[in-house]
N, C-alpha and C. Protein backbone atom coordinates (compact mmCIF):
# COMPACT_ATOMS: atom_id res chain seq x y z
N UNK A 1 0.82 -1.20 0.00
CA UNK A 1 0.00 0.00 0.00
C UNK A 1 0.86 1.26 0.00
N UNK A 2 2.06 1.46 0.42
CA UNK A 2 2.95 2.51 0.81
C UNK A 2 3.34 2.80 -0.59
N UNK A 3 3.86 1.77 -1.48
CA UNK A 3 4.35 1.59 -2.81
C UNK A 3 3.76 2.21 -3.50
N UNK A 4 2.17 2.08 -3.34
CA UNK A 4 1.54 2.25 -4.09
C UNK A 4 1.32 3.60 -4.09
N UNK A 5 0.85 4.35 -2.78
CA UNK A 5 0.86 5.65 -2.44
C UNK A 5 2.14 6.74 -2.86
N UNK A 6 2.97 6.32 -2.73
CA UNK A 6 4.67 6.72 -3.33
C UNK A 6 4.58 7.07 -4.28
N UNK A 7 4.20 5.53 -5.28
CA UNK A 7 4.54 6.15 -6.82
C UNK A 7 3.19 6.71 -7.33
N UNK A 8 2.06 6.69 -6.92
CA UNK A 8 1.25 7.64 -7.19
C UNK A 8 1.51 9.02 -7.07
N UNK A 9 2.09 9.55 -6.08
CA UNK A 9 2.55 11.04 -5.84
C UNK A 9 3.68 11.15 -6.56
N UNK A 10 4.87 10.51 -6.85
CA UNK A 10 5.58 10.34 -8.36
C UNK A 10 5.41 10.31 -9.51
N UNK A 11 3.68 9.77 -10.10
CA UNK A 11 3.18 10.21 -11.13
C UNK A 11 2.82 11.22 -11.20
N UNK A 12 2.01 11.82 -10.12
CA UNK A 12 1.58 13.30 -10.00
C UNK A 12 2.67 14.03 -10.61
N UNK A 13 4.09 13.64 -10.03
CA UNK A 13 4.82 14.71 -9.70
C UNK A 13 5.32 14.89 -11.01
N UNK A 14 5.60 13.87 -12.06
CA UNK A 14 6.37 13.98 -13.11
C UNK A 14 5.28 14.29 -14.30
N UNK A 15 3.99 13.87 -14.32
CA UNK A 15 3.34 14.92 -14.77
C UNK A 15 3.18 15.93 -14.65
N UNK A 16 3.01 16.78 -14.07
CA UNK A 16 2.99 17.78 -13.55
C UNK A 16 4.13 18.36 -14.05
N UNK A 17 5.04 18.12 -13.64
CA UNK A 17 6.26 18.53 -14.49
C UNK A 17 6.21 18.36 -15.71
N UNK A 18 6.02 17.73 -16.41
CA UNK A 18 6.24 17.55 -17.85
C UNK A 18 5.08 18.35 -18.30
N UNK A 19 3.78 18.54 -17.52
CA UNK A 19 2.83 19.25 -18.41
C UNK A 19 3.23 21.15 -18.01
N UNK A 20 4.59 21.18 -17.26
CA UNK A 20 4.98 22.48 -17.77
C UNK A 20 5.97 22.83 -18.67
N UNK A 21 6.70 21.65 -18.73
CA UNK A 21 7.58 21.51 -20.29
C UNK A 21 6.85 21.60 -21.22
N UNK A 22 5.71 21.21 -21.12
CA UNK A 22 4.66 21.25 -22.77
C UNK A 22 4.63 22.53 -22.54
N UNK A 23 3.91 23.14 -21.64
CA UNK A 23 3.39 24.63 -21.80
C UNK A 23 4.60 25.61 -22.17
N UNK A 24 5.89 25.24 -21.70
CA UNK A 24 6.80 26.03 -22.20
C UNK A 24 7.37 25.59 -24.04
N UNK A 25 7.21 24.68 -24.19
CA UNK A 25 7.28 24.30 -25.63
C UNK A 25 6.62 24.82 -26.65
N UNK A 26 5.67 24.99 -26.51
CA UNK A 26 4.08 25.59 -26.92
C UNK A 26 4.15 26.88 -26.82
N UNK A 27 5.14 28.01 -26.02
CA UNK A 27 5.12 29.43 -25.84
C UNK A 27 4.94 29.39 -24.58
N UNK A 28 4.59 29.39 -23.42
CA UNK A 28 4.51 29.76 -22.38
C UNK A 28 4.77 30.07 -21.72
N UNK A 29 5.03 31.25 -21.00
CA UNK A 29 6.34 32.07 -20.66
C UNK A 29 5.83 31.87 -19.13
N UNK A 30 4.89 31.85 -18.32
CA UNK A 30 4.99 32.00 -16.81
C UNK A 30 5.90 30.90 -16.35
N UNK A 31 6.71 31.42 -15.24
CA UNK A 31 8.11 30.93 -14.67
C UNK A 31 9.31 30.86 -14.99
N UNK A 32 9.16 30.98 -16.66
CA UNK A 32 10.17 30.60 -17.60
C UNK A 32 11.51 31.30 -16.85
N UNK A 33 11.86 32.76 -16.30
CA UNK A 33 12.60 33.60 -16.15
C UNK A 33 13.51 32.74 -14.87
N UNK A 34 12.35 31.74 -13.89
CA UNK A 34 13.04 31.36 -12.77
C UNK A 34 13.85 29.63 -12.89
N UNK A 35 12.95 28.98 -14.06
CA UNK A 35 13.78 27.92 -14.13
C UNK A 35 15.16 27.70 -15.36
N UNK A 36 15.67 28.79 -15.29
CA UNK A 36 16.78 28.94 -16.13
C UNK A 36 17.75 29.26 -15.84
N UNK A 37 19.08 28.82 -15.73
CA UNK A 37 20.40 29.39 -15.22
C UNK A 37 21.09 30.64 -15.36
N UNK A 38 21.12 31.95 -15.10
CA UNK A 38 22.11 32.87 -15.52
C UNK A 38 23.29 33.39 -14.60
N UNK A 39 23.73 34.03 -15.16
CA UNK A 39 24.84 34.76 -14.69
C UNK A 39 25.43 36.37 -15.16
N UNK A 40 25.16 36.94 -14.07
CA UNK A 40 25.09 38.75 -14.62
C UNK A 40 24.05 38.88 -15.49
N UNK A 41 22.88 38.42 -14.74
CA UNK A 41 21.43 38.57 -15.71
C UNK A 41 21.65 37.97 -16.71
N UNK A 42 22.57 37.27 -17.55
CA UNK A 42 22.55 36.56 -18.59
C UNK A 42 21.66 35.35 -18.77
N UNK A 43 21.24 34.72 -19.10
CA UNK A 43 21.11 33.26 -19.33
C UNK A 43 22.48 32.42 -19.86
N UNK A 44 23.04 31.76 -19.43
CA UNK A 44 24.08 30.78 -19.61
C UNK A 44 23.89 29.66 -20.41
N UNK A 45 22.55 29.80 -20.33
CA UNK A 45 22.05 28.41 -22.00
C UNK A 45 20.97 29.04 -23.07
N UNK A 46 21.25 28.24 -23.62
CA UNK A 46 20.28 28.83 -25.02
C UNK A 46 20.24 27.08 -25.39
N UNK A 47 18.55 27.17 -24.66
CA UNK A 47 17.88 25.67 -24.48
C UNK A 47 17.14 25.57 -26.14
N UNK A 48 17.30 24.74 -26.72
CA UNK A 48 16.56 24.52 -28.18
C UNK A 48 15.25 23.93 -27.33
N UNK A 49 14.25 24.28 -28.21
CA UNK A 49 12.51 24.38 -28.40
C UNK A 49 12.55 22.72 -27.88
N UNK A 50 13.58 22.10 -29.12
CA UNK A 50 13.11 20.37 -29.21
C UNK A 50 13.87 19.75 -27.78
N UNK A 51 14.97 20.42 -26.82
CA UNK A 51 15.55 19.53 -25.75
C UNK A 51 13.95 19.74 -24.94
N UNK A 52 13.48 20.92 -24.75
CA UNK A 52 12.21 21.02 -23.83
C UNK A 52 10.58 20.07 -24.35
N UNK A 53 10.82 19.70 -25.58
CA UNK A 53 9.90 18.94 -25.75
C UNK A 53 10.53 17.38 -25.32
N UNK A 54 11.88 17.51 -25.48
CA UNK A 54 12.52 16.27 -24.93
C UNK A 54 12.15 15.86 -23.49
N UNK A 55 12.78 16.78 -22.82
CA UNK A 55 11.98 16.37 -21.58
C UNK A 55 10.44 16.34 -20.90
N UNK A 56 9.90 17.16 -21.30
CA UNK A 56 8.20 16.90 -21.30
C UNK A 56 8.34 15.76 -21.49
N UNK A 57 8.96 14.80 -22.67
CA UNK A 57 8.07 13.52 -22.72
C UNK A 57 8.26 12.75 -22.10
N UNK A 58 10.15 13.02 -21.66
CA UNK A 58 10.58 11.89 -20.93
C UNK A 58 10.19 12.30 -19.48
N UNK A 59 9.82 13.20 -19.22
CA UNK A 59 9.26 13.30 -17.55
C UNK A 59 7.60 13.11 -17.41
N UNK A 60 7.05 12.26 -18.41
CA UNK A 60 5.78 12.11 -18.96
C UNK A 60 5.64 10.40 -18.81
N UNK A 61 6.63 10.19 -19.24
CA UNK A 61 7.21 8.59 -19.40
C UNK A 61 7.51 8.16 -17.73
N UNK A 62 8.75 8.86 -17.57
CA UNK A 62 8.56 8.61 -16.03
C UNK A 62 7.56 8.57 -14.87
N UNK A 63 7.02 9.53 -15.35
CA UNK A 63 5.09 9.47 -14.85
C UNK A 63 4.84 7.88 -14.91
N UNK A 64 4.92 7.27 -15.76
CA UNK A 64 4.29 6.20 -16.33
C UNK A 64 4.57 5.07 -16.13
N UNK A 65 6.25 5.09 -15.62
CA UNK A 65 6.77 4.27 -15.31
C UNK A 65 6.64 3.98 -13.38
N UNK A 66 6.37 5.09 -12.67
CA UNK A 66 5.46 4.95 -11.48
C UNK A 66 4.36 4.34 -11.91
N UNK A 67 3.14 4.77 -12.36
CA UNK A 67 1.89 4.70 -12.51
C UNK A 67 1.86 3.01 -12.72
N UNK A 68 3.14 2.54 -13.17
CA UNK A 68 3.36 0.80 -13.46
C UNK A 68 3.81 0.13 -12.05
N UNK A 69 4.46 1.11 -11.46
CA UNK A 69 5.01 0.53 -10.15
C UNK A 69 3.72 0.04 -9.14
N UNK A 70 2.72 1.44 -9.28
CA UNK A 70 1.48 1.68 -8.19
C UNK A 70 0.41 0.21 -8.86
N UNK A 71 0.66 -0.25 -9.89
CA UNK A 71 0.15 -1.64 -10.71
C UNK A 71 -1.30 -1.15 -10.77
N UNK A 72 -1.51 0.05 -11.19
CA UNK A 72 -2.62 0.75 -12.17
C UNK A 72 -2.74 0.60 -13.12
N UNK A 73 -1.28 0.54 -13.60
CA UNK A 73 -1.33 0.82 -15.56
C UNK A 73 -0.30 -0.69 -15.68
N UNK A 74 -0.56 -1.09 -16.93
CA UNK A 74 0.05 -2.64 -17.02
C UNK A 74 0.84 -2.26 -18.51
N UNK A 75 1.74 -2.50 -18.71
CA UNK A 75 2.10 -2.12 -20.04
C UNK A 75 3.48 -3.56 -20.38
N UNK A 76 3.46 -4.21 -21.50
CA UNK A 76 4.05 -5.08 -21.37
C UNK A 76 5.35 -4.73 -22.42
N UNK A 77 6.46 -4.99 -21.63
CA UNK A 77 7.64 -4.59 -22.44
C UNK A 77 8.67 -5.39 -21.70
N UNK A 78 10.07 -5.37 -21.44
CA UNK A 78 11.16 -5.99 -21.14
C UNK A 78 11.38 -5.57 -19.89
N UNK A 79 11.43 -6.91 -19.06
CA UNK A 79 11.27 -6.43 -17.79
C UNK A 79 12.47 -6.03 -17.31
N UNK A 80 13.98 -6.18 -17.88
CA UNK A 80 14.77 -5.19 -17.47
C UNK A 80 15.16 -3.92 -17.23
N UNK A 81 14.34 -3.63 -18.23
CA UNK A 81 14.23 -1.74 -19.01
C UNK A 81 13.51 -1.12 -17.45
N UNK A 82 12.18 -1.59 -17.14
CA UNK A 82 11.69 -1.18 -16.14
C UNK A 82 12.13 -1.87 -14.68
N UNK A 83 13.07 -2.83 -14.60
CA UNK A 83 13.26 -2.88 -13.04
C UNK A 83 15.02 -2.26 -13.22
N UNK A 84 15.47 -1.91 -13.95
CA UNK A 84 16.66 -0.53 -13.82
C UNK A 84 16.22 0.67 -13.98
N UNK A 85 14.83 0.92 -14.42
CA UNK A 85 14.24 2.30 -14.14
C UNK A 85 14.50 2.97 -13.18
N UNK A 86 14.14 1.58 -12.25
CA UNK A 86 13.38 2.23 -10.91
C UNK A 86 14.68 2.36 -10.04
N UNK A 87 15.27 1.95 -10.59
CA UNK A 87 17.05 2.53 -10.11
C UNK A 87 17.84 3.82 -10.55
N UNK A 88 17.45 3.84 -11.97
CA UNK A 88 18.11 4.64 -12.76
C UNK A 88 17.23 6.39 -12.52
N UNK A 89 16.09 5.90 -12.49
CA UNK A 89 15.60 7.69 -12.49
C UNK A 89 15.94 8.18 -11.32
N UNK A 90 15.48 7.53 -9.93
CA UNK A 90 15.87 8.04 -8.83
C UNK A 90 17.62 8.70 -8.35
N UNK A 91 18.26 7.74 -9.18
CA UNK A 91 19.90 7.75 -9.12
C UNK A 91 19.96 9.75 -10.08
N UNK A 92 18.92 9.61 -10.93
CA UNK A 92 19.07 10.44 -11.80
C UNK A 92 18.87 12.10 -11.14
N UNK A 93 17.69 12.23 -9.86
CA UNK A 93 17.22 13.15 -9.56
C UNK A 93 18.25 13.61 -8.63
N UNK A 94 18.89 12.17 -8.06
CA UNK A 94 19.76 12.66 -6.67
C UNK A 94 20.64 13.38 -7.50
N UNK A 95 21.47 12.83 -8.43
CA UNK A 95 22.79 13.71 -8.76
C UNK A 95 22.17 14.78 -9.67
N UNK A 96 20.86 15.67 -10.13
CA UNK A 96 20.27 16.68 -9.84
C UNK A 96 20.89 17.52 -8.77
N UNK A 97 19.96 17.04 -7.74
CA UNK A 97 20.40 17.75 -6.49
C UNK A 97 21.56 18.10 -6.18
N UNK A 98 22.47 17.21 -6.07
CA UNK A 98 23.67 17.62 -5.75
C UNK A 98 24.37 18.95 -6.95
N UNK A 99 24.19 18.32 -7.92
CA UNK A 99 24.45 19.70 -9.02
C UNK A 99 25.84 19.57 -10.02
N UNK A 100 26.07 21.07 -10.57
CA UNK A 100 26.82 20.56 -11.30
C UNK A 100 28.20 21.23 -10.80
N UNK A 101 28.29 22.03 -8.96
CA UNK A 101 28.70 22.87 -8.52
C UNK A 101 29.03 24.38 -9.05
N UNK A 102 28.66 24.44 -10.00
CA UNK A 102 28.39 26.05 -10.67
C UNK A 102 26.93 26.18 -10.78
N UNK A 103 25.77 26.23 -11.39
CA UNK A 103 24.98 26.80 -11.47
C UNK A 103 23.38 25.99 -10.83
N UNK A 104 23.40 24.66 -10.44
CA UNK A 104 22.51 23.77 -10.16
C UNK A 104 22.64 23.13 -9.03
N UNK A 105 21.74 22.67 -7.95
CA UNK A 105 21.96 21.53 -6.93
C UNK A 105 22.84 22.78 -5.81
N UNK A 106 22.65 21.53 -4.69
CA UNK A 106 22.81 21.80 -3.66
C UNK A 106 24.20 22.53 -3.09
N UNK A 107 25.19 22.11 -3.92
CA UNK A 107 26.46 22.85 -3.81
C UNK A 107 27.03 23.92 -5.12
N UNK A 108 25.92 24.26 -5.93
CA UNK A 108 26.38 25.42 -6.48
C UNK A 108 27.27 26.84 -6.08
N UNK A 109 27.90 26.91 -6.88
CA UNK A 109 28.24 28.58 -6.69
C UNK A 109 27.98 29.69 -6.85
N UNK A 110 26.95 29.94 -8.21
CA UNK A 110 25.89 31.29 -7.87
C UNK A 110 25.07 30.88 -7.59
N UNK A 111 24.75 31.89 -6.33
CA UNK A 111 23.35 31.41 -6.01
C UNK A 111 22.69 32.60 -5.43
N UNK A 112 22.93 33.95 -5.87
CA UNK A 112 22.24 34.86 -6.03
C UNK A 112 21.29 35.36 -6.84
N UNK A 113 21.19 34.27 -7.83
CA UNK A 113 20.32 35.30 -9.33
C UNK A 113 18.55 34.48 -8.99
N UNK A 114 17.99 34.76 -9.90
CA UNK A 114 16.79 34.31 -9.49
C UNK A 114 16.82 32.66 -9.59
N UNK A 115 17.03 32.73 -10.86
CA UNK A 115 17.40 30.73 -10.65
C UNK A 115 18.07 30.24 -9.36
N UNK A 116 18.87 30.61 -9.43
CA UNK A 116 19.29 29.98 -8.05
C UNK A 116 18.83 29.81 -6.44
N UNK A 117 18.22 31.20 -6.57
CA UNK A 117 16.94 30.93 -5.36
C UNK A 117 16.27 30.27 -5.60
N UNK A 118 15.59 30.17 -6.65
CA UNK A 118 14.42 29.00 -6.75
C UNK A 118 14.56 27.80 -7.02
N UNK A 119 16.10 27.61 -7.23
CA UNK A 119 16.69 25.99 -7.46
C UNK A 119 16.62 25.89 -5.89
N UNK A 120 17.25 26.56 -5.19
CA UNK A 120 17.50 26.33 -3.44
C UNK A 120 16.25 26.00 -2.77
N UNK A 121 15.23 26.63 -3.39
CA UNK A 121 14.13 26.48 -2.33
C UNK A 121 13.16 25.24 -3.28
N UNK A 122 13.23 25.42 -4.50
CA UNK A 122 12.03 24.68 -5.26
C UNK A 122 12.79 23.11 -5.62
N UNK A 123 13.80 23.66 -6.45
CA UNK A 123 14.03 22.77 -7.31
C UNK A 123 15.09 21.43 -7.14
N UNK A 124 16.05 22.12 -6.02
CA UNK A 124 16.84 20.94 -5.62
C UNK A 124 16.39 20.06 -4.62
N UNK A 125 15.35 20.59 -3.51
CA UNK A 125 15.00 19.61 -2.58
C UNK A 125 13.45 18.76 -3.54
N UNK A 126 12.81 19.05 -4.40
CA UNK A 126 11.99 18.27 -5.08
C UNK A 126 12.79 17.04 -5.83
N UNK A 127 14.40 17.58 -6.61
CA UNK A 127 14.77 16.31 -7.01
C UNK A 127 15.33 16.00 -5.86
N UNK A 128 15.66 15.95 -4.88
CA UNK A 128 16.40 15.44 -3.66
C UNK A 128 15.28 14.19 -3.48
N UNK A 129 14.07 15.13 -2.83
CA UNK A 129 12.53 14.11 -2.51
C UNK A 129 12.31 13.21 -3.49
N UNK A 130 12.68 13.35 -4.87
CA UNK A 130 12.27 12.45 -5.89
C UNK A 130 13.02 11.20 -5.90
N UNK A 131 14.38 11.66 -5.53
CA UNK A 131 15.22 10.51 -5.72
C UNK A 131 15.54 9.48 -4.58
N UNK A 132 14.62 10.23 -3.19
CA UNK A 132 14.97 9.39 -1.93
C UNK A 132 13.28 8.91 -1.85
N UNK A 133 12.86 9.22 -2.83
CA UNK A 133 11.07 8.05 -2.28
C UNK A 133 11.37 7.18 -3.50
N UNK A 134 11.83 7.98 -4.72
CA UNK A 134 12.62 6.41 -5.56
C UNK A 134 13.12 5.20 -5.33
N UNK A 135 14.25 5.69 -4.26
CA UNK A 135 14.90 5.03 -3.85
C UNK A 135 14.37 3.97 -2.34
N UNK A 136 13.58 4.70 -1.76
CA UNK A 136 12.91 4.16 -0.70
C UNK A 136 11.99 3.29 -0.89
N UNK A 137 11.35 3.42 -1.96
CA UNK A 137 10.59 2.24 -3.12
C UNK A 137 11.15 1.32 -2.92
N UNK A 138 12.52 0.93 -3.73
CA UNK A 138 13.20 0.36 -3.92
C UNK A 138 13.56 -0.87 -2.93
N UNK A 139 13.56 -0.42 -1.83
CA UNK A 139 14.59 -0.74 -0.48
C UNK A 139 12.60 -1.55 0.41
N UNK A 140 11.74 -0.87 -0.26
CA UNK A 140 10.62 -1.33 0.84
C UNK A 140 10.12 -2.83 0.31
N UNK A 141 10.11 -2.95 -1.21
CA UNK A 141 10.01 -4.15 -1.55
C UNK A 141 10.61 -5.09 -1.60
């Protein structure tokens, strides 16, 4: 039942996410200014249209790949692909968090601009949480 409750709030979560990658793919500018890296007001990337539709899908997929864990959705494919998932995404969010020590995660070095506040408060402890109920999944079964 715990499992189940887990990766349900893991589907939430990665939908949810991904249905603001769509909205930013599509034009959608609310938040846009805070989930982006800069430096001296710059932006430090110049993200192509298609990496953000990239991830929408794949954080859409990951949705999905909970929603299989919670044994809602049945989808039949290779059962390796999905029992290193459930290793691999969580592994994926933690080293998120931690960062890339310049502009992302928990030990960055700017961390005055607006991204960076909102990585500190929003964005690194959500992949932190993502990757330790991943992982806590993991460890309960």
């Amino acid at each position: 039942m715990v499992v189940m409750i887990l990766s349900l709030i893991l589907f939430l979560i990665f939908v949810v996410l991904g249905g603001f990658h769509f909205y930013w793919f599509f034009g959608g500018l609310w938040g846009l200014e805070k989930v982006i890296p800069t430096k001296d007001g710059l932006s430090s990337l110049a993200i192509p249209k298609i990496a953000t539709l990239f991830v929408a899908v794949v954080l859409v997929l990951f949705g999905l790949v909970y929603l299989m864990k919670s044994e809602l959705l049945s989808i039949d494919g290779p059962n390796w692909i999905i029992n290193y998932g459930y290793w691999f995404i969580p592994s994926i969010f933690i080293l998120r968090a931690i960062g890339d020590f310049k502009y992302v995660g928990f030990f960055k070095k700017i961390k005055h601009t607006t991204f960076a506040k909102a990585d500190a408060r929003i964005f690194s402890p959500l992949c932190l949480a993502i990757g330790v109920i991943g992982l806590l999944m993991q460890f309960i079964e």
